[in-house]
C-alpha atoms as a PDB file:
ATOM      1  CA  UNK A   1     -42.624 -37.336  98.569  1.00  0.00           C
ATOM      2  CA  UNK A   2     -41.603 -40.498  98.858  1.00  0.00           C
ATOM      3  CA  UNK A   3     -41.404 -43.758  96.109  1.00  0.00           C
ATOM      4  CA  UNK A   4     -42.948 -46.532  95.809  1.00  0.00           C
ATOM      5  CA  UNK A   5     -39.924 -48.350  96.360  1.00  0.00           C
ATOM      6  CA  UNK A   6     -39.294 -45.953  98.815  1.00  0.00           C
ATOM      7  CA  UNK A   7     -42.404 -46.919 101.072  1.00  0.00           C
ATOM      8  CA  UNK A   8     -42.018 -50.919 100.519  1.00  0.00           C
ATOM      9  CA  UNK A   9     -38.488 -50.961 102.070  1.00  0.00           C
ATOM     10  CA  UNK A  10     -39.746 -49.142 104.984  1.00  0.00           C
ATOM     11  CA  UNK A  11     -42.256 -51.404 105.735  1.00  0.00           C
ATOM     12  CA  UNK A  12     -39.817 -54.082 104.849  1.00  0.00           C
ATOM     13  CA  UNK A  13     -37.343 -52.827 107.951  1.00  0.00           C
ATOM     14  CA  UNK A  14     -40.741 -52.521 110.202  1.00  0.00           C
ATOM     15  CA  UNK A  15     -41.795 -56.024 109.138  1.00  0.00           C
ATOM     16  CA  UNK A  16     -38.444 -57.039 110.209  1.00  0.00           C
ATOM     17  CA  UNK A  17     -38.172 -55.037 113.253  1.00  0.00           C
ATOM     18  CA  UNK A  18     -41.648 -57.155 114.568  1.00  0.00           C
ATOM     19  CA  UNK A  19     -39.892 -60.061 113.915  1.00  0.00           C
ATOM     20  CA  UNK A  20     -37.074 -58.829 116.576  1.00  0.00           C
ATOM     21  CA  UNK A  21     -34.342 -58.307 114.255  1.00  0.00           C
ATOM     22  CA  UNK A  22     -32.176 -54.969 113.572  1.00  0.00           C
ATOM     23  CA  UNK A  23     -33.457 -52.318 111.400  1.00  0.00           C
ATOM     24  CA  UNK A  24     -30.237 -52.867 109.476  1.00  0.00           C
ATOM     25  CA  UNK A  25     -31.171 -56.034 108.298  1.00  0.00           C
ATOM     26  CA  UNK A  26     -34.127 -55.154 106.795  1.00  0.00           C
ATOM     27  CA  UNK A  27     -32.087 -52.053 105.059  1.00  0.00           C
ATOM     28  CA  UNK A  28     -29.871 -54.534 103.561  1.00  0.00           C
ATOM     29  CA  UNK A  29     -32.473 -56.625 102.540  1.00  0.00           C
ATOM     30  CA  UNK A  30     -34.337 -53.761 100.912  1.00  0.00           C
ATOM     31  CA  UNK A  31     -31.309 -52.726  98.893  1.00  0.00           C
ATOM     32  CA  UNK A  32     -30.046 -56.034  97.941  1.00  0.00           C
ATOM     33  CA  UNK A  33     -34.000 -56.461  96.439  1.00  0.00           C
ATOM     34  CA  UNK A  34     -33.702 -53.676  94.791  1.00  0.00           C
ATOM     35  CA  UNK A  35     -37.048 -53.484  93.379  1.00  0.00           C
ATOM     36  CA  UNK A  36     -40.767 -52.814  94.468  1.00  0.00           C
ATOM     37  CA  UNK A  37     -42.223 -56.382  93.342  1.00  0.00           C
ATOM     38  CA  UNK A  38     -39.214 -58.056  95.137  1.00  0.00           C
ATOM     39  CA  UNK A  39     -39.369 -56.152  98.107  1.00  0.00           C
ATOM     40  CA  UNK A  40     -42.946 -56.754  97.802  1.00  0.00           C
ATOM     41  CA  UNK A  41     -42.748 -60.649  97.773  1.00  0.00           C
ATOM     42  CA  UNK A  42     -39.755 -60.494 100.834  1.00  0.00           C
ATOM     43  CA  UNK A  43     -42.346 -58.534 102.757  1.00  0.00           C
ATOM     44  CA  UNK A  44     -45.211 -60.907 101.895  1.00  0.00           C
ATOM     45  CA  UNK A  45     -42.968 -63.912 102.716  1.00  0.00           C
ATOM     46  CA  UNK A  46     -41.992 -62.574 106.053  1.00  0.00           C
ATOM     47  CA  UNK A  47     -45.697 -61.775 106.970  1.00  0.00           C
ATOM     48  CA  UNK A  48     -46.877 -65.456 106.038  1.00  0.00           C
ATOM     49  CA  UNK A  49     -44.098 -67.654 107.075  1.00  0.00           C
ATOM     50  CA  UNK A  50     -42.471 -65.536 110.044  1.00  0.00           C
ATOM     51  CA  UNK A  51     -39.583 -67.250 109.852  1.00  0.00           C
ATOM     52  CA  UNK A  52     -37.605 -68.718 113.017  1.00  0.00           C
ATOM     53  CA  UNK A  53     -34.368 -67.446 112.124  1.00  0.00           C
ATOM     54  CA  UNK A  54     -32.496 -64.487 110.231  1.00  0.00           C
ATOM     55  CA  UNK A  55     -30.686 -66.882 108.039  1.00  0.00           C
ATOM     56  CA  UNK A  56     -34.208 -68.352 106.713  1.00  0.00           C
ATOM     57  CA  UNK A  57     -35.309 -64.512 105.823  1.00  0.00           C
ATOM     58  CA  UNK A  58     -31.569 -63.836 103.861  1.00  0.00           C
ATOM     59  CA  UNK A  59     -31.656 -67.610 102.032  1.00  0.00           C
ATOM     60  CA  UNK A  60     -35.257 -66.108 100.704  1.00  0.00           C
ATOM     61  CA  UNK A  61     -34.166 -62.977  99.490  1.00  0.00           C
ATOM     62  CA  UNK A  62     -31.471 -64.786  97.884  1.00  0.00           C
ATOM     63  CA  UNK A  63     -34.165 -66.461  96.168  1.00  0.00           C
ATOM     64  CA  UNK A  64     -35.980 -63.725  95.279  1.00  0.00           C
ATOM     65  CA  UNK A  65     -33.235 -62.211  93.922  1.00  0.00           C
ATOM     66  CA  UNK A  66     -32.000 -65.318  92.025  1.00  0.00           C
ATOM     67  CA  UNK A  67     -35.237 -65.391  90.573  1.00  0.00           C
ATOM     68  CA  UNK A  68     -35.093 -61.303  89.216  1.00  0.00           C
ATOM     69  CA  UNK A  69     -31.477 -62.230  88.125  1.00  0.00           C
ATOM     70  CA  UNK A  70     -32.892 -65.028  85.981  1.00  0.00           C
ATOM     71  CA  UNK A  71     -35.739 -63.407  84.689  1.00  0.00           C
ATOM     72  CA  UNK A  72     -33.641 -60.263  83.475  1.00  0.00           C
ATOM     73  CA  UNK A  73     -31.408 -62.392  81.762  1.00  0.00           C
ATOM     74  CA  UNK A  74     -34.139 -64.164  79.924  1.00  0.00           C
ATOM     75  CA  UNK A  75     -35.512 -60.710  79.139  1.00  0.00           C
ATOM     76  CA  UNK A  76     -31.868 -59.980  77.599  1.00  0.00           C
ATOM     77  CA  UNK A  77     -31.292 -62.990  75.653  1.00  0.00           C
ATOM     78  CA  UNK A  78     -34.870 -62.814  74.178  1.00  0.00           C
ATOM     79  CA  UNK A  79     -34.192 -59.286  72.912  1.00  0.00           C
ATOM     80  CA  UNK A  80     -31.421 -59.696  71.324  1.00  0.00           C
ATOM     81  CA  UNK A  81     -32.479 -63.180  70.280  1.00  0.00           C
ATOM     82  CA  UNK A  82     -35.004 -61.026  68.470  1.00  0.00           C
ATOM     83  CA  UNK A  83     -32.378 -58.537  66.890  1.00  0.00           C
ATOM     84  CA  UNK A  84     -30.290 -61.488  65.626  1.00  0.00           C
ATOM     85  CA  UNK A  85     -33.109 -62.633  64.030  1.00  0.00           C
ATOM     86  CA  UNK A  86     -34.470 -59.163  62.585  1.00  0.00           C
ATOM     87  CA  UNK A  87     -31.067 -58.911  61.127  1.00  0.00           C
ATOM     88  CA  UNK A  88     -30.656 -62.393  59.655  1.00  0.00           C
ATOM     89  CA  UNK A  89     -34.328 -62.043  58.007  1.00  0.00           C
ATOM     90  CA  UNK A  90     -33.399 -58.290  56.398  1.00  0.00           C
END
């Protein structure tokens, strides 16, 4: 049976296939997203905008994925802001 994330980054690489680009793109794409609400917002992107060209679709998931990177990161710093601060106030 397959994953969630399993069934978004197929219909990621179909999306992209109906936009006349290789399969392998849309592989690449999926794994560089790595998760199902990135994939998610690449696929809704795609099916909204249709962009012109392949480099519009990569500078997008490199936005997306920007995005994740910075909101992981915040996650991080706000945890262990939070230790820090469980420790200073013991």
């Amino acid at each position: 049976m397959m994953t969630r994330l399993e069934q978004l980054s197929r219909e990621l690489v179909d999306v992209v296939v109906n936009l006349g680009y290789p399969s392998e793109l849309g592989e690449l794409m999926a794994q560089n997203l790595g998760t199902e609400s990135t994939v998610e917002r690449m696929i809704q992107y795609l099916l909204h905008v249709q962009p012109a060209t392949a480099e519009e679709m990569v500078d997008e998931m490199l936005a997306i994925c920007d995005e994740r990177d910075k909101w992981v990161q915040k996650k991080k710093n706000e945890y262990y802001n939070r230790k820090v601060n469980e420790w200073i106030n013991r």
